[in-house]
Structures are given as structure tokens and as C-alpha cells.
Protein backbone atom coordinates (compact mmCIF):
# COMPACT_ATOMS: atom_id res chain seq x y z
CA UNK A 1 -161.71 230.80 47.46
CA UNK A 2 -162.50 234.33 46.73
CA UNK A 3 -159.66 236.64 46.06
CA UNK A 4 -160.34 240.28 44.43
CA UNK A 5 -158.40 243.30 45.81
CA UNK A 6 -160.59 245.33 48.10
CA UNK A 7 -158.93 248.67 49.01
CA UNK A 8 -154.93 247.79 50.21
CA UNK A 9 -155.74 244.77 51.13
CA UNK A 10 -156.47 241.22 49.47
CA UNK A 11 -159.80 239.14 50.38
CA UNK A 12 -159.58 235.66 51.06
CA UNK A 13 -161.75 233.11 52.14
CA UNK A 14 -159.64 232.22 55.46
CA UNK A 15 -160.20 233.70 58.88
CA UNK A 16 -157.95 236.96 58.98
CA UNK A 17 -158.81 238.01 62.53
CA UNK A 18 -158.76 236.36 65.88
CA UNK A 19 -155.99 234.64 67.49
CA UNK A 20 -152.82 234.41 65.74
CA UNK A 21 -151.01 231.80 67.63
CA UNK A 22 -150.38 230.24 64.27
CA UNK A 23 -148.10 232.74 63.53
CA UNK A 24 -145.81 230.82 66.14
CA UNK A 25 -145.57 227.89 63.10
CA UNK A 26 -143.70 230.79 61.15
CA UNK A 27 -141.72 232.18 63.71
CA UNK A 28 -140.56 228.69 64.71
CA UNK A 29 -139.77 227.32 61.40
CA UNK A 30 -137.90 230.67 60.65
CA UNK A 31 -135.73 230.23 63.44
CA UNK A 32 -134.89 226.56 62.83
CA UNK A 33 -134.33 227.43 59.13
CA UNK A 34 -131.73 230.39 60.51
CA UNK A 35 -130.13 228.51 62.62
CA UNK A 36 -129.22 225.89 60.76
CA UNK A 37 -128.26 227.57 57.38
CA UNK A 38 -126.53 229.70 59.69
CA UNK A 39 -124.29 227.30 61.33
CA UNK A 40 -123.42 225.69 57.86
CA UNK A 41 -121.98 229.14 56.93
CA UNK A 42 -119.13 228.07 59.41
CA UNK A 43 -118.36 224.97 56.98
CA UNK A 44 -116.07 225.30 53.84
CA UNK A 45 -118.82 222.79 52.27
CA UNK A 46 -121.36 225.67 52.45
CA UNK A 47 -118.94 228.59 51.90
CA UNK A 48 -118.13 227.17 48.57
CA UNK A 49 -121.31 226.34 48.03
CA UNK A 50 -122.96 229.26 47.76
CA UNK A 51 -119.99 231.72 46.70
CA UNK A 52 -121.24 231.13 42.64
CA UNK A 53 -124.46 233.01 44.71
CA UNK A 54 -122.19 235.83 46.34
CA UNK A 55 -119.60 236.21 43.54
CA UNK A 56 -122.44 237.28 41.07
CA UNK A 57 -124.29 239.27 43.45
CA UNK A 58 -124.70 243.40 42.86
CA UNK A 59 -125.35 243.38 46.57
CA UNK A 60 -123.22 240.49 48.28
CA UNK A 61 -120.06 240.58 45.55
CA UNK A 62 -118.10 242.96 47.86
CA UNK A 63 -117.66 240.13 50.52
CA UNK A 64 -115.19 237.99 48.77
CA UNK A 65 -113.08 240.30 48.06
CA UNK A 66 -113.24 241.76 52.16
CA UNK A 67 -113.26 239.01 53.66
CA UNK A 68 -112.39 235.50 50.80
CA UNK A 69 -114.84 232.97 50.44
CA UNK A 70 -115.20 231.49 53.72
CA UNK A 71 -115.01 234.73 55.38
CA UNK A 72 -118.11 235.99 53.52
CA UNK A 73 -119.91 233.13 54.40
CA UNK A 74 -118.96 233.33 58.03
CA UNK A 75 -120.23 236.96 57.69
CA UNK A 76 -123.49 235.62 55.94
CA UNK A 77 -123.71 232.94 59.17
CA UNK A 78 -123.43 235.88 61.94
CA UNK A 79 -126.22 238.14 59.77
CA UNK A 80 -128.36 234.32 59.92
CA UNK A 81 -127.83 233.76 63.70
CA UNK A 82 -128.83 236.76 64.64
CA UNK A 83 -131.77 236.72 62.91
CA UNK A 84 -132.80 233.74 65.00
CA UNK A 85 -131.77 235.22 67.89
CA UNK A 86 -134.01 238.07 67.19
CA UNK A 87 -136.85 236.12 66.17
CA UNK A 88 -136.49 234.12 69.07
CA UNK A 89 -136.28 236.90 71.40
CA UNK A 90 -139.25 238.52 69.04
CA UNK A 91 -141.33 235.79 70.91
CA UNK A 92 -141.21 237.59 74.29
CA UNK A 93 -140.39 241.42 72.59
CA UNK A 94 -142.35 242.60 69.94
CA UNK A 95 -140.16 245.37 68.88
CA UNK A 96 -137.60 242.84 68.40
CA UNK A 97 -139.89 240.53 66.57
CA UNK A 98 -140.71 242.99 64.28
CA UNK A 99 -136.68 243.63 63.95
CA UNK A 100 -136.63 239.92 63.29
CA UNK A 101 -139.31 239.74 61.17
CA UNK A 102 -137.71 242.74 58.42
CA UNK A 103 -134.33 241.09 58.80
CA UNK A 104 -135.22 237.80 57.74
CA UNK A 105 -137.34 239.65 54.98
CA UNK A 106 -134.72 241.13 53.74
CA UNK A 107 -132.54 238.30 53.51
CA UNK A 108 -135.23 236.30 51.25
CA UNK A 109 -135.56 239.37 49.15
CA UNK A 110 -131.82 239.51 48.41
CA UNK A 111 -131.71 235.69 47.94
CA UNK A 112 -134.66 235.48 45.86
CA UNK A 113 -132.44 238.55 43.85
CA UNK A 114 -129.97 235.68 43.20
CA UNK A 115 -132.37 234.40 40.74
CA UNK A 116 -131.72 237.15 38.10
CA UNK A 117 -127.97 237.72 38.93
CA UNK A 118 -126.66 233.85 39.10
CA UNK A 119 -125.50 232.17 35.99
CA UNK A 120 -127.59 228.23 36.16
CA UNK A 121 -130.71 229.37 37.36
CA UNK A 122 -132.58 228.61 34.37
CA UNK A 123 -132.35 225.01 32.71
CA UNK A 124 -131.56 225.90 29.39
CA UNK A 125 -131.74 222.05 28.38
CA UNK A 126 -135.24 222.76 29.19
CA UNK A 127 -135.66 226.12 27.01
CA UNK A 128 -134.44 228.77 29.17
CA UNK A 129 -137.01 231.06 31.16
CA UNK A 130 -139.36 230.03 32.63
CA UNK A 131 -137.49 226.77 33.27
CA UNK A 132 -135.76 226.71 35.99
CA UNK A 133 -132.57 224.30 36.95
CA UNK A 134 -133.00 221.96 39.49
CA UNK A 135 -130.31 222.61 41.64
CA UNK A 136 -129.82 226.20 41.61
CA UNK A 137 -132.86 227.67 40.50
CA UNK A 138 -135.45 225.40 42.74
CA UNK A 139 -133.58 225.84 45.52
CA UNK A 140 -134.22 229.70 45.22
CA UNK A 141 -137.31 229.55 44.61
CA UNK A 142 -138.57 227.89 48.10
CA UNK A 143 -137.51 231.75 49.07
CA UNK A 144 -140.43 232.92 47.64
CA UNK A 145 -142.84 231.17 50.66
CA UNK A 146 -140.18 232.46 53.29
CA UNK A 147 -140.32 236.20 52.07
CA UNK A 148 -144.00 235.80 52.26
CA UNK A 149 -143.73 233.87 56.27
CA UNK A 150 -141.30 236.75 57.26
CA UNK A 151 -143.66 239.39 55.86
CA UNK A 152 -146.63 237.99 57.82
CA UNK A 153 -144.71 237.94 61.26
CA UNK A 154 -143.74 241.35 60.31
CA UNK A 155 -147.18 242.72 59.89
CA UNK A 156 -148.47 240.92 63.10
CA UNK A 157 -145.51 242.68 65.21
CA UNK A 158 -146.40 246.03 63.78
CA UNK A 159 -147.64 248.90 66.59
CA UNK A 160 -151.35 249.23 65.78
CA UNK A 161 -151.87 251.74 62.67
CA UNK A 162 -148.54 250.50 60.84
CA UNK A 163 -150.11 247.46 59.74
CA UNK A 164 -152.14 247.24 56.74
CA UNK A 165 -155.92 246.74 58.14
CA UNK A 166 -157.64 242.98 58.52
CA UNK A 167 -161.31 242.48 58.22
């Protein structure tokens, strides 16, 4: 594999241009991943589950005290659903994919945020950074490769000339 930066862009020894039906994969498997963390925000099992996550948050914190714990994650759940709905609807609209596409974005970069601002995330057992705990700290992680899914359905739904170029 050849990878050296070239310009804005990164060179790599897969196809970049052609179809890009595969890009369906992501879309898809964003959407079932929405919906169905989304629904669990309806649960007190996943509301106090990830309020540790929330309570600890510079950006989140605000919702437990607005709205208690399973309020903020029934807020959390409505932000998730509708970013299925408009990825799903991003399959036949692609202003709305590309809507889609930046929310879900933004939800993995706040997430993957979590990973500086929540207490457990490293295994200090282990010897602190760059181990990272099992339960907390792996699960975040797996963010990482959705940020970079959402980010490649939002380039492919940009108008021509707001995407970075392919060769």
C-alpha cells in the first residue's frame, strides 16, 4: 500500500473513483447502528448507562441537570433517530444525506471527546495511557471507524467543488 500525502489529499493504493455504491455499506450500517442505540436511549438500562459519559461531559453535562438522567438520554435517542431518519432519507436526497452524514459526524466526534473527559477510560491496572479499559475505553474507541464512515458519506454527498478532489 502506498500512502504519502499528495497535495490535500492522501494516496492509497485502492480505487478512489468510479462507482460508489459501496458507500451504501456505510450508510446502511450507520442507520442500523442509529437506530438501535437510539431506541435503547428510551430504556433506564441505557440512560444509566451512559450518564458517567454525560455527567463528565463539557458539552453534554447540561442535560442532566435540564432534563435528569433519563431525560437526557431520551434527548440523546431523538438527536440518534433522526440521524437515521436523515440518513435514510439521504438515500433518495442528497442534501439530506449530506445533513445526515455531518450529524452523525458530529456525534462520533463528541463521543470519541468522552475519551479525555470520562473518569475509567484508561486501565490504570495496566499503566495508565495508552491503556485503555475494557469496558469504557474500548467501547469508545470503535467511534474512531464511525467518525471516519460518516466523514466518507459526507464527502460523497458534497455538491461538486466542496469535496476534497479524488484521482
Amino acid at each position: 500500500m502506498h500512502i504519502a500525502v499528495q497535495g490535500a489529499g492522501f494516496s492509497v493504493a485502492e480505487r478512489t473513483s468510479g462507482p460508489r455504491t459501496h458507500l451504501a455499506l456505510l450508510r446502511w450500517s450507520l442507520v442500523v447502528i442509529f437506530l438501535w442505540f437510539g431506541g435503547m436511549k428510551f430504556t433506564a438500562y441505557e440512560a444509566h448507562g451512559i450518564a458517567p459519559l454525560i455527567a463528565h461531559s463539557p458539552i453534554m453535562g447540561w442535560l442532566h441537570a435540564a432534563f435528569g438522567i433519563e431525560g437526557a438520554a431520551r434527548v440523546v435517542g431523538v438527536l440518534e433517530l433522526s440521524t437515521a431518519a436523515m440518513l435514510t432519507l439521504g438515500a433518495f436526497v442528497r442534501p439530506l444525506s449530506a445533513l445526515g452524514a455531518a450529524m452523525s459526524a458530529a456525534t462520533y466526534l463528541i463521543t470519541l471527546s468522552f475519551m479525555v473527559t470520562t473518569p475509567g477510560v484508561t486501565a490504570a491496572a495496566a499503566g495508565g495511557f495508552p491503556a485503555i479499559s475494557g469496558d469504557v475505553g474500548q467501547f469508545l474507541l470503535k467511534d474512531l471507524v464511525l467518525l471516519a464512515a460518516s466523514l466518507c458519506l459526507l464527502v460523497a454527498s458534497l455538491p461538486a467543488g466542496w469535496a476534497p478532489a479524488s484521482k
